[in-house]
Each structure stands twice: as C-alpha cells, then as structure tokens.
Protein backbone atom coordinates (compact mmCIF):
# COMPACT_ATOMS: atom_id res chain seq x y z
CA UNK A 1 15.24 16.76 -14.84
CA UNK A 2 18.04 14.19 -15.78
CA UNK A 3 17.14 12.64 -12.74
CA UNK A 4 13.57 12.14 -13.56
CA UNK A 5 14.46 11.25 -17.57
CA UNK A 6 16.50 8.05 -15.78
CA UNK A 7 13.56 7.23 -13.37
CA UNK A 8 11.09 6.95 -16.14
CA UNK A 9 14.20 5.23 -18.60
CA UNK A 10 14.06 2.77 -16.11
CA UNK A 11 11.10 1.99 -15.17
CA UNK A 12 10.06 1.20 -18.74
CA UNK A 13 12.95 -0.98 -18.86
CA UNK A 14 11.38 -2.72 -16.23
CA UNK A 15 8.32 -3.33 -18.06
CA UNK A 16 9.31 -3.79 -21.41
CA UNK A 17 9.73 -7.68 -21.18
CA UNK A 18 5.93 -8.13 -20.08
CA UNK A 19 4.38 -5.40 -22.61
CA UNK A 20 3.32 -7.79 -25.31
CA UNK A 21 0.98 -9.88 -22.95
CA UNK A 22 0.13 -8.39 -19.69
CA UNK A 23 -1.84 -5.34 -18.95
CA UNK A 24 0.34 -2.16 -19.01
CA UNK A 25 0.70 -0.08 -15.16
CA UNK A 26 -1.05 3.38 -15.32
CA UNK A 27 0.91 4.51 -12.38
CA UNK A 28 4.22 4.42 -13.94
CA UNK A 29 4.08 7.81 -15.16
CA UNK A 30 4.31 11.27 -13.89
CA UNK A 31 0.97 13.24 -13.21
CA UNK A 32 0.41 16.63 -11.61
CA UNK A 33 -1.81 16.68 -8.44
CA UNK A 34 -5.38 16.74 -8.87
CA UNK A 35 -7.15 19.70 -7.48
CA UNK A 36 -10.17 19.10 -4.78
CA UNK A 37 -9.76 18.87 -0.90
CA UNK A 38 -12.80 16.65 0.25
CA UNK A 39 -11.81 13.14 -0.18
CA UNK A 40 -12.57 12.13 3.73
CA UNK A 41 -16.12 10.35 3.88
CA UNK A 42 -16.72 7.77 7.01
CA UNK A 43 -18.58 4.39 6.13
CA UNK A 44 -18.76 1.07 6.88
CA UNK A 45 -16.94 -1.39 4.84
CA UNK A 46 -19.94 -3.34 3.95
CA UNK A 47 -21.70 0.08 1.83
CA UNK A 48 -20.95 0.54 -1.82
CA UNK A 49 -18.21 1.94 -2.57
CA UNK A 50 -19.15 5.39 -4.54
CA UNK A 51 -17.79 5.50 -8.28
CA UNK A 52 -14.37 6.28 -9.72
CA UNK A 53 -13.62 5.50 -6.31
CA UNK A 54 -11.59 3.04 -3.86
CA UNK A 55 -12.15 2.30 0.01
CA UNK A 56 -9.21 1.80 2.58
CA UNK A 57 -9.85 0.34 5.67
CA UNK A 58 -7.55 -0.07 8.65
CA UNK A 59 -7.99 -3.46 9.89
CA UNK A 60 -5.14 -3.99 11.98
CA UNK A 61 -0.64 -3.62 12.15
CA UNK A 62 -0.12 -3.55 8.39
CA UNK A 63 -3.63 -5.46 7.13
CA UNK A 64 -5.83 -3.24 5.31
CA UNK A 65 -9.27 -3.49 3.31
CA UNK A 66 -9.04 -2.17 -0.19
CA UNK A 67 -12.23 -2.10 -2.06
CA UNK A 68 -13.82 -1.08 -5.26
CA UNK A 69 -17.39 0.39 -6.61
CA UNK A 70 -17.97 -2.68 -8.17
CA UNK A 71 -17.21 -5.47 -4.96
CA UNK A 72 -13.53 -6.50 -5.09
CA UNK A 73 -11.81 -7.01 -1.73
CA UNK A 74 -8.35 -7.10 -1.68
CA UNK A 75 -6.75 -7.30 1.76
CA UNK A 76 -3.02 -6.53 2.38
CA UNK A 77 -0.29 -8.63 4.71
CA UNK A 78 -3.23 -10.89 5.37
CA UNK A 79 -3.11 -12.38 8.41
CA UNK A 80 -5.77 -15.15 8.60
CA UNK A 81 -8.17 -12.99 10.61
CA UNK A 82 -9.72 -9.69 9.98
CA UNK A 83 -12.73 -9.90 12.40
CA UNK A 84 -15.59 -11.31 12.92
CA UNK A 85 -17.57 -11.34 9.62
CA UNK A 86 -17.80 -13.64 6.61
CA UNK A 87 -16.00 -11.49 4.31
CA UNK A 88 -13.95 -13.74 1.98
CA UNK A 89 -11.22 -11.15 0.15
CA UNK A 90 -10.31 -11.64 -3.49
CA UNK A 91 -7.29 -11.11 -3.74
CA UNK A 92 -4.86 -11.25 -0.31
CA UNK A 93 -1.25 -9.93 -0.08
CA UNK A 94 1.36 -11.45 2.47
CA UNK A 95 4.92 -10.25 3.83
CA UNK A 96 6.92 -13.20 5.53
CA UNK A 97 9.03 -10.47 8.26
CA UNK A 98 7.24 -11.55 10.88
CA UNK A 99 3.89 -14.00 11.59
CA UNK A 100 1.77 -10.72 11.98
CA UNK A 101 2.13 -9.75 8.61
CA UNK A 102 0.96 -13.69 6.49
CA UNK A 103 -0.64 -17.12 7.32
CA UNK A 104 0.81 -20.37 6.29
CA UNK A 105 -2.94 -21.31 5.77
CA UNK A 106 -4.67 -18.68 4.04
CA UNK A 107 -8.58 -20.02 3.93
CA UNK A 108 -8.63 -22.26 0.56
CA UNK A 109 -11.59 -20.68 -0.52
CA UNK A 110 -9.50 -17.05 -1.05
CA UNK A 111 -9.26 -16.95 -5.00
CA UNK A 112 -5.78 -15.10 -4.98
CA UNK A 113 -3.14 -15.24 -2.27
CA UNK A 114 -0.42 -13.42 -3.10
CA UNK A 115 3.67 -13.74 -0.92
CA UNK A 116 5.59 -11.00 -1.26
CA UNK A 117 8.45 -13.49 -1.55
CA UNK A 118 9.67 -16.19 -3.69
CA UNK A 119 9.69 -20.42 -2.51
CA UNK A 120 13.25 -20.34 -2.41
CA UNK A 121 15.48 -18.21 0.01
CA UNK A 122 16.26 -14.56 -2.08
CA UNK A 123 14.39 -16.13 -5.11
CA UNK A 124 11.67 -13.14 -5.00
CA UNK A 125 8.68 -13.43 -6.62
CA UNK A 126 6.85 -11.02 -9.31
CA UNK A 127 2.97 -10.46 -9.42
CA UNK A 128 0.78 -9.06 -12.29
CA UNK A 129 -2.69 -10.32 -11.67
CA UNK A 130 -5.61 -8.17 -13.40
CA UNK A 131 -8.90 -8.04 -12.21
CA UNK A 132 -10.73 -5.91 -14.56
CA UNK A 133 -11.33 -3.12 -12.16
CA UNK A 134 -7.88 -3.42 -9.98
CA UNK A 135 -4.60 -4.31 -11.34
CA UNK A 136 -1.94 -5.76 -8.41
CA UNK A 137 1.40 -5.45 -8.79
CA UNK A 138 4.36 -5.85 -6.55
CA UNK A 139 8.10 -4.54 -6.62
CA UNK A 140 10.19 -6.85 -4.31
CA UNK A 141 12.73 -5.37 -1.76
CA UNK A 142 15.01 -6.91 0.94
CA UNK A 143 14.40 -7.43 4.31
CA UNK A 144 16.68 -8.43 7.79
CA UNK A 145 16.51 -11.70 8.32
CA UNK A 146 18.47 -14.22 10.65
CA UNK A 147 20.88 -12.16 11.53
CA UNK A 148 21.53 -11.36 7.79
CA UNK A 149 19.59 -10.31 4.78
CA UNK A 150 17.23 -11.83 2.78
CA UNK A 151 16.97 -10.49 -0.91
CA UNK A 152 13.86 -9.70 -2.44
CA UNK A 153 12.50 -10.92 0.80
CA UNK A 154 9.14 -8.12 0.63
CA UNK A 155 7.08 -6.85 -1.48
CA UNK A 156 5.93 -3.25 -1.93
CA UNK A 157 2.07 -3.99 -3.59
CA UNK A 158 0.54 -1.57 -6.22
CA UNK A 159 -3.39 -1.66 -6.40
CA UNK A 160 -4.68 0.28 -9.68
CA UNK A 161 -8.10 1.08 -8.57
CA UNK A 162 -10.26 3.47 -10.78
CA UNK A 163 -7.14 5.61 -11.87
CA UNK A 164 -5.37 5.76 -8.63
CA UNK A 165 -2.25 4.34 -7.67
CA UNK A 166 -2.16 2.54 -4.23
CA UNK A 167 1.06 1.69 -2.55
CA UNK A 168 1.71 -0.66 0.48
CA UNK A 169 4.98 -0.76 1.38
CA UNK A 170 4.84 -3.83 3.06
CA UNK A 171 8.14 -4.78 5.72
CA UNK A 172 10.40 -2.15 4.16
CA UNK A 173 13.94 -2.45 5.52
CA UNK A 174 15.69 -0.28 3.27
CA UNK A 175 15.31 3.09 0.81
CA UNK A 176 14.39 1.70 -2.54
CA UNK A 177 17.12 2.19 -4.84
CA UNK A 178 16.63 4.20 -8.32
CA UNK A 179 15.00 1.35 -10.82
CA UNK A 180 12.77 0.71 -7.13
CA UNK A 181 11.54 4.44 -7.58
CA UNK A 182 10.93 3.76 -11.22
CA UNK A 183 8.89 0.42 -10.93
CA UNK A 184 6.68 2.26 -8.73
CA UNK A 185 6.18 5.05 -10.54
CA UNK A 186 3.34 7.28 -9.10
CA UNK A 187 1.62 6.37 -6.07
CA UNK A 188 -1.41 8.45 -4.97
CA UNK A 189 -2.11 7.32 -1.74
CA UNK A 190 0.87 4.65 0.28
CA UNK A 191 0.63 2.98 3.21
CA UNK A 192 3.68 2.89 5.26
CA UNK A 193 5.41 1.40 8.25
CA UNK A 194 6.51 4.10 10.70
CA UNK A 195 7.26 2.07 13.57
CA UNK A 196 10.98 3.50 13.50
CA UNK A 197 12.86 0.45 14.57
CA UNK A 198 11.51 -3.14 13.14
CA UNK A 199 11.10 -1.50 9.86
CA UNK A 200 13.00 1.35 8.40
CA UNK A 201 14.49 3.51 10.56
CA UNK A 202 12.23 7.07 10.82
CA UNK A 203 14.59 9.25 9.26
CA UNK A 204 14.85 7.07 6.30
CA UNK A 205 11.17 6.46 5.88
CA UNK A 206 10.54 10.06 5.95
CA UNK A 207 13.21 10.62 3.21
CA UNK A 208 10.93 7.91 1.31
CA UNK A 209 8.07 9.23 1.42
CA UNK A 210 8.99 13.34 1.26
CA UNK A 211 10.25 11.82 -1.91
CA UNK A 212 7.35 9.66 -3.12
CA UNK A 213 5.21 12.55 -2.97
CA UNK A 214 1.94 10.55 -2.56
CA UNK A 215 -0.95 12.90 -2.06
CA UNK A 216 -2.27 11.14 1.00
CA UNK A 217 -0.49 9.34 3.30
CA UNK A 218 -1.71 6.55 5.53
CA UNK A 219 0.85 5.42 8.80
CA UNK A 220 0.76 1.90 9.75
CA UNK A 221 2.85 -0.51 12.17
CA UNK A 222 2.88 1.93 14.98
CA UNK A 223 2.78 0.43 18.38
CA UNK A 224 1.80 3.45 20.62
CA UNK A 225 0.90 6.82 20.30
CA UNK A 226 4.23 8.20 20.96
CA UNK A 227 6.09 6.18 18.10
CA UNK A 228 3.50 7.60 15.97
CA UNK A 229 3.87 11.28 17.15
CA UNK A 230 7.45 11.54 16.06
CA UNK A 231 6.53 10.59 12.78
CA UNK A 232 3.63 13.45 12.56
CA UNK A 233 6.40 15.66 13.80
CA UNK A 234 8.55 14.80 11.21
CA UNK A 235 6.04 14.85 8.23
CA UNK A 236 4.30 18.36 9.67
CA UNK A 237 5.65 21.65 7.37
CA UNK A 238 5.68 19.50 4.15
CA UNK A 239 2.54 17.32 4.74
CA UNK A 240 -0.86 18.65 6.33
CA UNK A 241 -2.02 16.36 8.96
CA UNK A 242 -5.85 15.16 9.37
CA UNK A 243 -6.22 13.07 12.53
CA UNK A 244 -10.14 12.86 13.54
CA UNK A 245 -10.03 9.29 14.75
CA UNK A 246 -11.40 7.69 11.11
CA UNK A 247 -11.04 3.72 10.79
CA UNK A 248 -11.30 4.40 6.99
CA UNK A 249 -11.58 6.60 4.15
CA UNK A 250 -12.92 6.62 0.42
CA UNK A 251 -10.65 8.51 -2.27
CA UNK A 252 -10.86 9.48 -5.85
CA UNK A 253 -8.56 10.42 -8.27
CA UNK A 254 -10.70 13.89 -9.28
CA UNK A 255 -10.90 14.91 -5.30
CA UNK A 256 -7.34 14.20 -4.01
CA UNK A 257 -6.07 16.57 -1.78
CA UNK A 258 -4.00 19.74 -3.56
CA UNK A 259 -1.70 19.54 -1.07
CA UNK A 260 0.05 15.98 0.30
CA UNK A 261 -1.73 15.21 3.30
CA UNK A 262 -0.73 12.17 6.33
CA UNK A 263 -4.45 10.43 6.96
CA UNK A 264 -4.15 8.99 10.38
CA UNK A 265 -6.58 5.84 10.39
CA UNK A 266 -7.20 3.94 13.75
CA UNK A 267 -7.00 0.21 13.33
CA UNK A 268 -10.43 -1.41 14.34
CA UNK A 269 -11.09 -5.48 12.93
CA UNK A 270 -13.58 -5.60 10.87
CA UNK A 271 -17.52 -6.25 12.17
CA UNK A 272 -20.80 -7.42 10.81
CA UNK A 273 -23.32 -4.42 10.41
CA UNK A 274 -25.65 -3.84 13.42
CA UNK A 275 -29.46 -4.09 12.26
C-alpha cells in the first residue's frame, strides 16, 4: 500500500506542471480488471473499427497499426514502409536503437511524426498530442548506445483510445525506475520487446511486465520461434496464453480479459483488400 500511495504521489507530480493546459492522462490511475473474456475478433485493417473500441495490428519487428472507430491511424516505431497500400498514418511513433525501428524521411505528407528522442544527444523529448479520440503520450527511458548509454534515448508511447490504455515499450534497455511506473500509470494492453538480448534481458522484461499487470499482452521483436518460446514459458502460470496464429485483434475496455492474458500476433505487412 505505501508502495502504491508513492507510485500514484509521483506520477501526479509528473503531471502537475502540464495540468492547466493540456489534456489530463486517464491511464494514470488504478482500475480493477474489467470482467468479459471475448475480446479476440479477426479483421482486416481496412473494416471499421467496432465502437468503444481500438484495433492492433502486427505489421512487422516493433511497427504496429493502432486504430480507432472513428479512422485514426497511428503507427508505432515507423519504419517508412508498412506494405503495399496507400495508407497514410496520422500520427507515427519512432525509436532511434536501431534503423528498423524509425526513418530519417518519414513521408511529408504524415501529419504527426513523433521520435522517441530529443535533437540533442540525452536531451529526451516529451509528447502530449491530443487527437480528440486518442491521446499520445510518451515516457522517455535510456537505451545502449556506442558502447555507452544514451539518456532518455526511447520512448515508451501511451495511446488513450476509447478508455483503454495502450503501452509500447519501444527499445527498452532497462526496468523503469519508480516515477517510470508512475508516469505510466495503467496500461491495459502493452506491447513489448522479448527478444532477450538487444533489448532487455528476459528475466528483466518478465519482472516488467508480471509487474505492469496489463490485461493483455502482445510480444514483439522476436526473431524466431524459439526466442519467443522461452518467453511463453516464462509468462505461463501467471498469464494465460492465446496463440491461434492472429495478425491482429480488436479490444475494448468492457470485454478485457478477467484474467491477464499474452496475445501472440504474427507479423504480416499490411495489404490492399482483395475484391
């Protein structure tokens, strides 16, 4: 309890300066699990997106498609391609780790590109861009780089989407510390990096994410089967697992699984609807 009284201390500290004239997060805040169990539903990225609802689609490494019942695309660690359709995104996110994860030249025509990082080396960056029916956040975090470490170097994203909380956690290279946890608050459904090795370390990630307590959870940044596996291994007991081979799924606040569940979603770029 005095641990969670500090969490939430903090992470209204955190958002104190930017009360008076920015929208206020709904997803720092504690909220018990919503009862319901079917939140899977297949369907192509190009069909409306039911209401009180949000779609995630697995594009590719760490890029996904979220989108809303009313036609916002946001894509995350944009990469400059994300198949072969004429979908221009919103809103993109982009980690600098490594090339797969940004593009120095996201297409101009992209109303809102988003870096995880800052112009200046460790400078960071902060985000609070509100489009009516999502709200985009970021918390900033430090990743490896050239040998070293470069502060505030990634950015976990938060995408407030019809009551949920969505959490990418981007290039994470280390456990977020305590006023981290806070300026995250609650996070529904996170995508994260279980590659074990270029990102954090498996052991650590799963310590992350048994704490985060998101009610689904989506792996990303796996290279092979195998890698991905030992994460299911290490998630199974606390976390159900649903694996059926889906490239995406639509979730809702009301119909969130009671218990925390890892969603396995199989990458597949994104492709113009067959007449």
């Amino acid at each position: 309890m005095i641990r969670l009284a500090l969490a939430m201390c903090l992470g209204l500290s955190a958002t104190a300066a930017m009360a008076q004239d920015r929208r206020l997060s709904h997803c720092i805040a504690i909220a018990d699990a919503a009862p319901g169990i079917e939140y899977l539903h297949k369907a192509s990225f190009s069909e409306p997106v039911p209401d009180f609802s949000a779609r995630i689609t697995y594009v590719a490494h760490a890029s996904f498609l979220i989108q809303t019942p009313g036609g916002i695309n946001a894509v995350t660690d944009y990469t400059g391609f994300i198949g072969n359709v004429d979908l221009i995104p919103d809103v993109v996110t982009m980690n600098h780790a490594h090339s797969t994860h940004w593009t120095p030249s996201p297409d101009p025509a992209i109303p809102h590109v988003l870096p995880g990082w800052g112009e200046e080396f460790g400078q960071g960056i902060e985000h609070r861009l509100d489009l009516g029916e999502m709200y985009i956040r970021n918390v900033p975090t430090d990743i490896r780089s050239y040998g070293g470490v470069e502060e505030k170097g990634n950015s976990i994203f938060v995408f407030e989407v019809e009551g949920l909380c969505i959490g990418h956690l981007g290039h994470l290279h280390h456990e977020p510390d305590e006023a981290q946890y806070a300026a995250l608050g609650r996070l529904d459904v996170v995508m994260a990096a279980v590659d074990g090795g270029m990102t954090l370390d498996l052991p650590t990630m799963l310590k992350v994410l048994k704490r985060l307590k998101s009610s689904v959870v989506i792996p990303m940044h796996w290279f092979q089967d195998l890698s991905l596996q030992a994460f299911l291994d290490g998630m199974s007991g606390e976390f159900d697992i649903v694996n059926e081979g889906a490239h995406s799924l639509t979730v809702s606040l009301r119909d969130l699984p009671p218990r925390p569940t890892v969603v396995v979603l199989r990458p597949n770029y994104l492709r113009a609807p067959v007449d």
